[in-house]
Structures are given as structure tokens and as C-alpha cells.
C-alpha atoms as a PDB file:
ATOM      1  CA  UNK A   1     -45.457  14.921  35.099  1.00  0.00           C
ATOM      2  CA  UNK A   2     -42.194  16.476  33.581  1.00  0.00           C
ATOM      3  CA  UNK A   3     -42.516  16.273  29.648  1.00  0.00           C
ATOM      4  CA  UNK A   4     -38.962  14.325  28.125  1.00  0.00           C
ATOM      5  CA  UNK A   5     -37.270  15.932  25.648  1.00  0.00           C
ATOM      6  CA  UNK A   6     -38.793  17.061  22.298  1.00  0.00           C
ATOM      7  CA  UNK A   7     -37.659  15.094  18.917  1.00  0.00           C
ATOM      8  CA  UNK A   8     -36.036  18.528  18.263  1.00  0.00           C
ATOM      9  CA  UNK A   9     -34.062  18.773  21.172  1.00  0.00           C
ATOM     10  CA  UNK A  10     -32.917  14.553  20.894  1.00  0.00           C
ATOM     11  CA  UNK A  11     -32.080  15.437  17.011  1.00  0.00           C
ATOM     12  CA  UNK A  12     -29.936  18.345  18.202  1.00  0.00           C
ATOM     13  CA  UNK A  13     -28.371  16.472  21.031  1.00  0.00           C
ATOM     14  CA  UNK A  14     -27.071  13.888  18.692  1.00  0.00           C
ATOM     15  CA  UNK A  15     -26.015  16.219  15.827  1.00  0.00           C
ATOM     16  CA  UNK A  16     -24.053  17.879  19.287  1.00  0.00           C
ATOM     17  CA  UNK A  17     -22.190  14.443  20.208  1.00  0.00           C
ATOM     18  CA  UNK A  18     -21.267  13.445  16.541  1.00  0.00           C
ATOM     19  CA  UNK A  19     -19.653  16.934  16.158  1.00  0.00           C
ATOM     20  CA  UNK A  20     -17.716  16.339  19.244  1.00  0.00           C
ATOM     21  CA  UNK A  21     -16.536  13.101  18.180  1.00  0.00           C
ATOM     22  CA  UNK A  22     -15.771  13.999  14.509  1.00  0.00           C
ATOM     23  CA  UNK A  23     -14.031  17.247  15.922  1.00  0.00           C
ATOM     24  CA  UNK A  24     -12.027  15.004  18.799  1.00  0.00           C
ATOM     25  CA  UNK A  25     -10.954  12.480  15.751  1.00  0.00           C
ATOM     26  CA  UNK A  26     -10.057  15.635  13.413  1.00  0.00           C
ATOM     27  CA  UNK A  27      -7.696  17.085  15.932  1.00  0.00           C
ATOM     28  CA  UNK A  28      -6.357  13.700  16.941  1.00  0.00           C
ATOM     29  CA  UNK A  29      -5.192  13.546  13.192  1.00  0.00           C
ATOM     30  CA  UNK A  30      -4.097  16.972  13.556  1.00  0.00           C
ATOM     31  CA  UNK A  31      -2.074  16.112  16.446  1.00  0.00           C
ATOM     32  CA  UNK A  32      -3.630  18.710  18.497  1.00  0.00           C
ATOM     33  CA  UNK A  33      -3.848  16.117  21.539  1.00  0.00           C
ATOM     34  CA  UNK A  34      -5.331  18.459  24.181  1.00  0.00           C
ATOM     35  CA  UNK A  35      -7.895  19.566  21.741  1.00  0.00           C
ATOM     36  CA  UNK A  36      -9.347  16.410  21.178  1.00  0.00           C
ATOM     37  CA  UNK A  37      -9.322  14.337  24.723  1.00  0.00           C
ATOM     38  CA  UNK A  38     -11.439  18.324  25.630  1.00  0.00           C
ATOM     39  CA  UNK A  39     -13.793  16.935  23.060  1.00  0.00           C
ATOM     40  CA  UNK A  40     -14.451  13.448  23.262  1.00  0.00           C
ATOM     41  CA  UNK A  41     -14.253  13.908  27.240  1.00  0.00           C
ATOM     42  CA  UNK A  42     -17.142  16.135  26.189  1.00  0.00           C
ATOM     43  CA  UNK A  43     -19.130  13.739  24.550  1.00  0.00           C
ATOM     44  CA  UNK A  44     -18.825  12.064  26.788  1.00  0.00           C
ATOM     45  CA  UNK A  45     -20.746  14.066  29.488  1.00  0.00           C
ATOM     46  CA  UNK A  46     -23.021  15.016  26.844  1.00  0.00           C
ATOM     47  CA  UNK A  47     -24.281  11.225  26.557  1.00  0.00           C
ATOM     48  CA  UNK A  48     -24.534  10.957  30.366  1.00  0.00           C
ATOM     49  CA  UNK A  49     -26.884  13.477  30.463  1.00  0.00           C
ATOM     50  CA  UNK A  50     -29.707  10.785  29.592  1.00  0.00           C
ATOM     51  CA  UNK A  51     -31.172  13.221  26.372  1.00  0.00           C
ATOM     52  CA  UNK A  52     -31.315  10.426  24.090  1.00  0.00           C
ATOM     53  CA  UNK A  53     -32.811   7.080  23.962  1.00  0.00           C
ATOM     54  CA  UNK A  54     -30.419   3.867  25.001  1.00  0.00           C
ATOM     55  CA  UNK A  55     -29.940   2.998  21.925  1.00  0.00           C
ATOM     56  CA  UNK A  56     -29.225   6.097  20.699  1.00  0.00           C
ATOM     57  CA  UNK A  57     -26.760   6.588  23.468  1.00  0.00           C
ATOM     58  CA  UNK A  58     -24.943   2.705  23.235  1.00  0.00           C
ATOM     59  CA  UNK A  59     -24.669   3.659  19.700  1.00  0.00           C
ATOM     60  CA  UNK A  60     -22.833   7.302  20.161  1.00  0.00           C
ATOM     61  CA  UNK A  61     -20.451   5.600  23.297  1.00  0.00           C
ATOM     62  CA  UNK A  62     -19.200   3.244  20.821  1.00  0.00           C
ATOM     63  CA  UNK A  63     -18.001   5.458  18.777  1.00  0.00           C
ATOM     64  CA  UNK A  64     -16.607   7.538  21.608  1.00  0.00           C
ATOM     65  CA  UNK A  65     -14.476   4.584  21.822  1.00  0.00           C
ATOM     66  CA  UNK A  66     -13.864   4.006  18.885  1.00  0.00           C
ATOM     67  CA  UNK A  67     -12.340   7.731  18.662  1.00  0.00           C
ATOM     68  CA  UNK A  68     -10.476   6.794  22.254  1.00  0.00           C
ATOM     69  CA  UNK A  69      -9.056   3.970  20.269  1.00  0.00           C
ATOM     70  CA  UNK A  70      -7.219   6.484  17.820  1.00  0.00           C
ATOM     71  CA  UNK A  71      -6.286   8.744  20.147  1.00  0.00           C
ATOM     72  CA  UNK A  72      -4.253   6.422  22.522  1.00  0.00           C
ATOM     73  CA  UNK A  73      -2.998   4.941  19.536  1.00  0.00           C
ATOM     74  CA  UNK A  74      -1.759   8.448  18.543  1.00  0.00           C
ATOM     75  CA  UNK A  75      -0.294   9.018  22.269  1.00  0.00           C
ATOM     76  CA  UNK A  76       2.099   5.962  21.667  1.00  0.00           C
ATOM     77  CA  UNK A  77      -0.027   4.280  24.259  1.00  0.00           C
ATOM     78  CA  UNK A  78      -1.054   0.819  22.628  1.00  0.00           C
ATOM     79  CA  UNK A  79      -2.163  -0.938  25.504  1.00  0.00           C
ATOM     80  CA  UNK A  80      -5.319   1.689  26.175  1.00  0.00           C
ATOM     81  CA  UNK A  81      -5.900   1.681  22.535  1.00  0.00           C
ATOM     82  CA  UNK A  82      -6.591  -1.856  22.418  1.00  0.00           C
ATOM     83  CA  UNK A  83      -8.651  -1.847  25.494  1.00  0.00           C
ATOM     84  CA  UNK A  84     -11.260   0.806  23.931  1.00  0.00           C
ATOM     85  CA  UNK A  85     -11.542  -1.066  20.487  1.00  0.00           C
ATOM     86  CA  UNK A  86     -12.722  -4.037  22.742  1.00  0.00           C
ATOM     87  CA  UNK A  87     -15.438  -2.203  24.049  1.00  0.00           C
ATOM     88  CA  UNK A  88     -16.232  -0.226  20.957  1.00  0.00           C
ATOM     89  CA  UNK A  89     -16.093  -3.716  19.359  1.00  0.00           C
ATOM     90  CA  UNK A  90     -18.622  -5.418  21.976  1.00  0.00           C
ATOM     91  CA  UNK A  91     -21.128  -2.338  21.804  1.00  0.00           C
ATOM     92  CA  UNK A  92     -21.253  -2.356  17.985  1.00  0.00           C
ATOM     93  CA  UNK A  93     -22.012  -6.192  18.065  1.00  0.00           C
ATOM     94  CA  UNK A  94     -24.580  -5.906  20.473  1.00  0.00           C
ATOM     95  CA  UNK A  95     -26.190  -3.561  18.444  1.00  0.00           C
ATOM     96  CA  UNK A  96     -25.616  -6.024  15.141  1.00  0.00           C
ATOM     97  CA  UNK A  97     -23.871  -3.137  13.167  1.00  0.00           C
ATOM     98  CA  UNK A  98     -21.165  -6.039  11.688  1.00  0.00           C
ATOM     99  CA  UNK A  99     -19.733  -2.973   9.449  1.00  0.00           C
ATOM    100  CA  UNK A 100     -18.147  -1.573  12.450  1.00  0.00           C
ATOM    101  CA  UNK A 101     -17.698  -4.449  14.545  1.00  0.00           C
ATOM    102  CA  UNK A 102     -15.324  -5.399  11.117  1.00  0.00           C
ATOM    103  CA  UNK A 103     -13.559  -2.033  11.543  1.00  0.00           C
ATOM    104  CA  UNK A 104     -12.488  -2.991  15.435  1.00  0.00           C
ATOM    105  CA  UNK A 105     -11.426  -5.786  14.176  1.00  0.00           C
ATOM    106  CA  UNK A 106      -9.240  -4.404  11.794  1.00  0.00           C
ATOM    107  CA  UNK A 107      -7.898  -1.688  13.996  1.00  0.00           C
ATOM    108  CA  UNK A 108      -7.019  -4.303  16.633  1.00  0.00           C
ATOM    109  CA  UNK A 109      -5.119  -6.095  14.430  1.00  0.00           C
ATOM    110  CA  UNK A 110      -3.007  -3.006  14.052  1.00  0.00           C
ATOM    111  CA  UNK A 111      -2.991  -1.975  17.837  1.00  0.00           C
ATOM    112  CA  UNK A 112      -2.039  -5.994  18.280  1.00  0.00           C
ATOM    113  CA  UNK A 113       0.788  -6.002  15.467  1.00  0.00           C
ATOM    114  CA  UNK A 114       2.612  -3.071  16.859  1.00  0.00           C
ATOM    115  CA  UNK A 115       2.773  -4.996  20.416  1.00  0.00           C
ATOM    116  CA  UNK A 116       4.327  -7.228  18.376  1.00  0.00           C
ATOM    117  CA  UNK A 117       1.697  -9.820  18.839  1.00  0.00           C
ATOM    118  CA  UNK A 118       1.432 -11.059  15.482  1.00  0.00           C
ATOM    119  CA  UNK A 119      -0.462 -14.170  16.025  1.00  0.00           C
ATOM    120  CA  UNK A 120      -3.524 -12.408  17.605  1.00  0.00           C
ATOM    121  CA  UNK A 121      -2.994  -9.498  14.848  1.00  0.00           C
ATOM    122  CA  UNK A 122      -3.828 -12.707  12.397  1.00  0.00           C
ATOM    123  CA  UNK A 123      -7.032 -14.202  14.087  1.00  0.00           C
ATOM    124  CA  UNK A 124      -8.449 -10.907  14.330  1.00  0.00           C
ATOM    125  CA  UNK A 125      -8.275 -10.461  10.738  1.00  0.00           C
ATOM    126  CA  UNK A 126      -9.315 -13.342  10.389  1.00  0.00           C
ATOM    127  CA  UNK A 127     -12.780 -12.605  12.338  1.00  0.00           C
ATOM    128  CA  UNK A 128     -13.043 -10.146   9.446  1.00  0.00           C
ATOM    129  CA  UNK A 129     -13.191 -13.258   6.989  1.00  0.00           C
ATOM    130  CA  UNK A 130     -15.491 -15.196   8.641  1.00  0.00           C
ATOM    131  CA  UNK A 131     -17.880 -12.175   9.025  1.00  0.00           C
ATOM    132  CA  UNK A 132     -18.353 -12.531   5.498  1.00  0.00           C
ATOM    133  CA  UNK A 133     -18.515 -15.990   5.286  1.00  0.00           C
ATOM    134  CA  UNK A 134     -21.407 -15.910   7.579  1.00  0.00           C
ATOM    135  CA  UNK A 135     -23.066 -12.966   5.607  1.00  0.00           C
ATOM    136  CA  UNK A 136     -23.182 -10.484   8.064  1.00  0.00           C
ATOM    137  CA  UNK A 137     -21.074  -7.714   5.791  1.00  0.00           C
ATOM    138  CA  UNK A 138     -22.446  -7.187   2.442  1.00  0.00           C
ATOM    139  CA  UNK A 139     -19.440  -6.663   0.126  1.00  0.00           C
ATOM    140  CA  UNK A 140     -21.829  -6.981  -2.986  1.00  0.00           C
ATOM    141  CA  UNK A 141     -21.591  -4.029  -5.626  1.00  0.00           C
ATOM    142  CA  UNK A 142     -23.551  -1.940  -4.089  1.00  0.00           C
ATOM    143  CA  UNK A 143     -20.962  -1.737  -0.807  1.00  0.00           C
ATOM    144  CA  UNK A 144     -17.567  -1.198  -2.664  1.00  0.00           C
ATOM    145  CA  UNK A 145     -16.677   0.468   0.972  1.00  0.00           C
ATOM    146  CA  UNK A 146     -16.679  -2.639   2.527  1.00  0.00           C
ATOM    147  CA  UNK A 147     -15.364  -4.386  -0.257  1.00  0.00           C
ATOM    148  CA  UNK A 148     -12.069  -2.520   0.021  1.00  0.00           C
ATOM    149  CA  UNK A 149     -12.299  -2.963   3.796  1.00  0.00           C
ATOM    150  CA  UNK A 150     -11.964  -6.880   3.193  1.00  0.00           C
ATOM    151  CA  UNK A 151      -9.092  -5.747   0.814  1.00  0.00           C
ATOM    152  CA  UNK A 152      -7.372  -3.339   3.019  1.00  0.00           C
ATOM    153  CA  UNK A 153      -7.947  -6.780   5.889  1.00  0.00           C
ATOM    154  CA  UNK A 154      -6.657  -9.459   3.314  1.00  0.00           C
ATOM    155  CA  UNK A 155      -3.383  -7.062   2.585  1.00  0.00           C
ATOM    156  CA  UNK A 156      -2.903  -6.566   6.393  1.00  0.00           C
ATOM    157  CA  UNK A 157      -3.048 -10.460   6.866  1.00  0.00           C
ATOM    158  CA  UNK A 158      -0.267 -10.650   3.773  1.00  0.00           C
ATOM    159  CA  UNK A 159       2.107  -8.058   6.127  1.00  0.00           C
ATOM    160  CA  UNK A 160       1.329 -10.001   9.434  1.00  0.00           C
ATOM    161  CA  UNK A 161       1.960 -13.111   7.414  1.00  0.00           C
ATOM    162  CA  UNK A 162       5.566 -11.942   5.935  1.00  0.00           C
ATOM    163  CA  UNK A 163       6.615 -10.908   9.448  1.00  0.00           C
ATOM    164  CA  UNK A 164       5.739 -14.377  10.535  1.00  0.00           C
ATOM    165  CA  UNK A 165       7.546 -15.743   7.544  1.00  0.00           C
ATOM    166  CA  UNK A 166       4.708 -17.415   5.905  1.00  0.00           C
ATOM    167  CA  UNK A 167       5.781 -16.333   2.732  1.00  0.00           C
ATOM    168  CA  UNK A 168       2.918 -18.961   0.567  1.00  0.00           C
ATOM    169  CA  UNK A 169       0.411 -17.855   2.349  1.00  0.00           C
ATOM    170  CA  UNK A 170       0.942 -13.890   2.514  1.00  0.00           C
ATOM    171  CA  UNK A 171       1.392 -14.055  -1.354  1.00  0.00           C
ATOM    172  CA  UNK A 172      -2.427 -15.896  -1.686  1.00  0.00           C
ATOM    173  CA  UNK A 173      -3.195 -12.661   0.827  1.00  0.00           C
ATOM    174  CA  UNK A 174      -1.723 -10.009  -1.348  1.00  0.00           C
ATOM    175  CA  UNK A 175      -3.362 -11.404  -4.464  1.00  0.00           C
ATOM    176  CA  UNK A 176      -6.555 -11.546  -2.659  1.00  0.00           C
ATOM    177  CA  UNK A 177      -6.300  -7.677  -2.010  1.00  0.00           C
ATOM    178  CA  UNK A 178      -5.298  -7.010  -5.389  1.00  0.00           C
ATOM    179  CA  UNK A 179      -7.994  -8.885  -6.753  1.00  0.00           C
ATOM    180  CA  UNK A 180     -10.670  -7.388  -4.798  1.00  0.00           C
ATOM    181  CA  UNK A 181      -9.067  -3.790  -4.834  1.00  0.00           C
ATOM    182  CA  UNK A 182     -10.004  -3.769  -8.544  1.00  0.00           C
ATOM    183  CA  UNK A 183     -13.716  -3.691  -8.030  1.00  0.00           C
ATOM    184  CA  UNK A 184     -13.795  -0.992  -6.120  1.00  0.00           C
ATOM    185  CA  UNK A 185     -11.469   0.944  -7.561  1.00  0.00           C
ATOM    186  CA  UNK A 186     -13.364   4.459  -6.673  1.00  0.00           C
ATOM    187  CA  UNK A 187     -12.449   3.410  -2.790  1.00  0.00           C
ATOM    188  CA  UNK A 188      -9.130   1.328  -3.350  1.00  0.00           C
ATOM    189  CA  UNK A 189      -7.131   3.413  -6.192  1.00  0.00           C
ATOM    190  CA  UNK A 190      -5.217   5.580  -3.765  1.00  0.00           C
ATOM    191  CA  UNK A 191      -3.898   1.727  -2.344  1.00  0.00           C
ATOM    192  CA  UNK A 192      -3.558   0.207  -5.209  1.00  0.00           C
ATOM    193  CA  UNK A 193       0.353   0.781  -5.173  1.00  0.00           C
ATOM    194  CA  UNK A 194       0.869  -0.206  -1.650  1.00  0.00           C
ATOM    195  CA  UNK A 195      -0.957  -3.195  -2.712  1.00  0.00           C
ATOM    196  CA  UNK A 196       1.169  -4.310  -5.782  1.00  0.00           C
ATOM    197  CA  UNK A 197       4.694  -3.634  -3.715  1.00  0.00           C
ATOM    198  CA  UNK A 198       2.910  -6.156  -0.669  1.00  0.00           C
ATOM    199  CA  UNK A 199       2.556  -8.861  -3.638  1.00  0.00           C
ATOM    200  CA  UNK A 200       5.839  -8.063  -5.006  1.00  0.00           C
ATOM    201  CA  UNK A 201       7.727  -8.387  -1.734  1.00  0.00           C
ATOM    202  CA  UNK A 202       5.692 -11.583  -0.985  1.00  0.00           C
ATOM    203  CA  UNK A 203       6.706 -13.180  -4.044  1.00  0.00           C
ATOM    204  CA  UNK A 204       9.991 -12.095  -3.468  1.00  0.00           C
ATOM    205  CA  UNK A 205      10.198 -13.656   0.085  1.00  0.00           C
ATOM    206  CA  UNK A 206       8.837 -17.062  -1.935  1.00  0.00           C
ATOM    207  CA  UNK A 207      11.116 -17.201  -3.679  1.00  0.00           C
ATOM    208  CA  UNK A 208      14.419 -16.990  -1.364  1.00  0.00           C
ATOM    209  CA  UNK A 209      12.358 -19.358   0.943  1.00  0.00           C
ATOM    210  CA  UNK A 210      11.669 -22.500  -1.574  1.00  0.00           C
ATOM    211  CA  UNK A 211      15.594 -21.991  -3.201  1.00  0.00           C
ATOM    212  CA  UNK A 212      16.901 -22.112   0.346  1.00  0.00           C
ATOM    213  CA  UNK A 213      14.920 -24.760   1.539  1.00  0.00           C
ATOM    214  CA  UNK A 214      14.952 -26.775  -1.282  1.00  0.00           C
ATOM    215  CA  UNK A 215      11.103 -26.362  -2.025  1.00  0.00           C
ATOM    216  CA  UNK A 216       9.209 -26.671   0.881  1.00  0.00           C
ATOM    217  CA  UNK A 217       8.167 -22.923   1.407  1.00  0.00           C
ATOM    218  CA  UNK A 218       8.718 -23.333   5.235  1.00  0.00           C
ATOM    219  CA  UNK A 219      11.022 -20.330   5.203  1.00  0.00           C
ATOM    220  CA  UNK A 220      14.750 -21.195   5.394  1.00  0.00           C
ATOM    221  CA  UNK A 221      17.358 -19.854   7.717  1.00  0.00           C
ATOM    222  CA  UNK A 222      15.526 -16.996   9.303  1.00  0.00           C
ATOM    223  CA  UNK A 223      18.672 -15.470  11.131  1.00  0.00           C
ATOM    224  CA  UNK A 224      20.667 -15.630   8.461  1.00  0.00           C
ATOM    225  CA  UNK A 225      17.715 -13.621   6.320  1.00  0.00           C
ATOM    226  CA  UNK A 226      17.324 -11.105   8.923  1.00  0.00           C
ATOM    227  CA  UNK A 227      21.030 -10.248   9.311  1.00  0.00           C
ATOM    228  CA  UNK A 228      21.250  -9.944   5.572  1.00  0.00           C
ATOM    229  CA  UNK A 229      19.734  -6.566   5.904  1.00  0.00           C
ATOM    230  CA  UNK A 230      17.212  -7.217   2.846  1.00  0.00           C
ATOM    231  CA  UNK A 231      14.558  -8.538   4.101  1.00  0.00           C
ATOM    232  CA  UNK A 232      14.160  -6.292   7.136  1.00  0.00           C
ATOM    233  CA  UNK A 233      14.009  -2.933   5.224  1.00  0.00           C
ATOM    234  CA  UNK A 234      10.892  -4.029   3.637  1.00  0.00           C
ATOM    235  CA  UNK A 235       9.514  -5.422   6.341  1.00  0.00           C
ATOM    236  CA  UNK A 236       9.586  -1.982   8.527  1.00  0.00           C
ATOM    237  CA  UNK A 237       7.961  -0.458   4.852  1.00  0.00           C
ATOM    238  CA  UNK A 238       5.210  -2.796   5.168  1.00  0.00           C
ATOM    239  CA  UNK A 239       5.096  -2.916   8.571  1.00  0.00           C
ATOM    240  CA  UNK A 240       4.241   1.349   8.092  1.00  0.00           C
ATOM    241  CA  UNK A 241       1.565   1.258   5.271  1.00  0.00           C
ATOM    242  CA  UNK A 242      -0.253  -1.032   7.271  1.00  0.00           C
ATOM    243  CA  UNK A 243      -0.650   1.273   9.937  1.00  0.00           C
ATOM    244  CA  UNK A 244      -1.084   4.020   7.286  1.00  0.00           C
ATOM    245  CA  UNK A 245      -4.176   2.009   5.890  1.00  0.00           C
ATOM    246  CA  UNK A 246      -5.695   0.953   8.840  1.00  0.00           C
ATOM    247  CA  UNK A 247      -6.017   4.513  10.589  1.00  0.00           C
ATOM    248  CA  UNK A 248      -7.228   5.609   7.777  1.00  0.00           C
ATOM    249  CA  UNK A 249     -10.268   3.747   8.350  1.00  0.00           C
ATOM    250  CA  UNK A 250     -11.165   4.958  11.673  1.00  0.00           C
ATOM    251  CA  UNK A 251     -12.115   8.406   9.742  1.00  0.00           C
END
């Protein structure tokens, strides 16, 4: 009988596939396109080649994905993207690691705002929410990571929700993010300003919507705000740092 591969060699293997993902993301960043499809094509093969155990191997795949997911999303090509967060998403569930399943989630919401559907941007950030609801991310204060991941997810929800022109509820979003970017200030400082502009813009967009509907928040004459010219500068502004954040986190 042919001996399986030694601890060693499995260790090694593993250390060999990271590198070639953290390499393929690195040079996706970097722009250096060809570079990094060589590479996570590459680690690809490498996890075919049946070295490590399953779950080993599930768990390395998903973040090949996950890596995919940035790279199409780099390319301009949106639709791909979205399709390899869904099975990055799927794997890391199946293997119950909610922190990244939460990340997916996140990035999806991106991928899913700049097809311009907003609505399905929302309930994904929204899956985010109810994660910790049901207790499956710890964002006590000894995971300030995740705690500014569930900031970074309630600010997102504030932009989707000012493009939608839910101006009420995207300023309870942006105070959320504020409020929870302050206890984990050693992950959330560098944000902190994109933050406090979010609120500020929210507020803003309150305000023009109760004086021109009289009070009722439900947003006013949306043409009429849109061709002013305002409105839709900062909406492209926020519209940007929420991409900015969000790829941020696939590093």
C-alpha cells in the first residue's frame, strides 16, 4: 500500500495554496491582471491534486473564490464577480465559518449595488444583521474586526438606503456605524471620516425630504431633486467609498 502524504508535505501544500491566493489578490490590487488569474488558476490545480484533506481543500477553494470574486470585480465584469461570492459564500457556510460567510455578504452587496440592484444590495446586508442577531458572529470586545465589519455593513446599508431615497432610515444606518466605529477605533479610525460625511449627507437628505413633503419623510419630488444637481454629486461620492470600504475587506 502507497503511504499518503506526510503532515510535512500537507503543511507545505497549504502554506503553497495560501501564497498563491494572497499573491493572486496582491496583484489583483496591483492591477497586474495576468499576474494574478496565473496564480489563482494555480491554486487552483494545486487543490486538485488531492494533497490535502476535504476539508482542508473546501476550505482553500473558497477562498479561491473569494479571490475570483475581486478579480472579476476588478475586470469590470460584475456579473462573474457575483457568481463566485455565491459559491465562496455557500462553501464558507457549509463549513460554519459565519465570519466569512458575513464578508460574501458584504461584498455582494457591493457587486449587487453597482448592477444597480439596490434592493438585493439591502437584504444582503441585511443577512449580515441577522447573523448577529442569531449569534453566529461574535462582535464582543475581543473581535473589534468584526465589530467594524457590522459598521462598515450598517454604513453600506445608509448609502444603499440614500440611493433609494430612504432618507429616515439611512440616517438610523449612519449613526449605527458611527456608533459602533467608536469601539473599535484601532480597526475603524482610517473610516471614521467617510463615516461622519455618510451621516451628514443623510441628515441633509432629511431634511429637504420632510420640508418638501410637509413632514412625512417619504422623500418629496425625486426628479426635481435629481435634476437639481445637489443631491447627485454626493450620491456618486458615496456611491465610491462604499466600494472603497468594501474591497478593502476582501484583503
Amino acid at each position: 500500500m502507497i503511504a499518503g502524504p506526510s503532515q510535512l508535505v500537507k503543511k507545505l501544500w497549504r502554506q503553497l495554496v495560501a501564497t498563491c491566493i494572497a499573491f493572486g489578490v496582491r496583484s489583483t490590487e496591483n492591477q497586474r491582471f495576468e499576474r494574478a488569474l496565473e496564480l489563482l488558476k494555480r491554486a487552483g490545480i494545486l487543490l486538485s491534486r488531492q494533497v490535502l484533506d476535504k476539508h482542508s481543500t473546501l476550505e482553500l477553494r473558497a477562498f479561491v473564490n473569494d479571490a475570483y470574486g475581486l478579480y472579476f470585480l476588478r475586470r469590470g465584469k460584475s456579473s462573474a464577480a457575483l457568481d463566485y461570492l455565491q459559491k465562496a459564500m455557500k462553501t464558507h457556510a457549509r463549513m460554519l465559518d459565519w465570519g466569512h460567510v458575513a464578508k460574501c455578504h458584504l461584498h455582494s452587496s457591493m457587486v449587487l449595488s453597482k448592477l444597480n440592484r439596490h434592493d438585493e444590495a439591502l437584504r444582503c446586508l441585511g443577512q449580515v444583521l441577522a447573523m448577529v442577531q442569531e449569534g453566529k458572529l461574535d462582535v464582543g470586545g475581543n473581535s473589534p474586526q468584526k465589530l467594524c465589519l457590522v459598521a462598515i455593513c450598517y454604513h453600506n446599508m445608509a448609502v444603499e438606503q440614500l440611493i433609494l431615497r430612504h432618507a429616515g432610515e439611512a440616517c438610523m444606518s449612519s449613526q449605527n456605524a458611527r456608533r459602533l466605529a467608536r469601539l473599535c477605533l484601532s480597526y475603524s479610525n482610517r473610516w471614521l471620516h467617510s463615516f461622519e460625511g455618510t451621516h451628514k449627507l443623510a441628515l441633509a437628505e432629511l431634511s429637504r425630504s420632510l420640508s418638501t413633503t410637509g413632514g412625512d419623510g417619504a422623500g418629496g419630488n425625486v426628479a426635481q431633486r435629481r435634476g437639481s444637481g445637489g443631491y447627485g454629486e454626493g450620491e456618486r461620492e458615496q456611491k465610491d467609498i462604499l466600494q472603497r470600504l468594501t474591497e478593502e475587506l476582501f484583503s
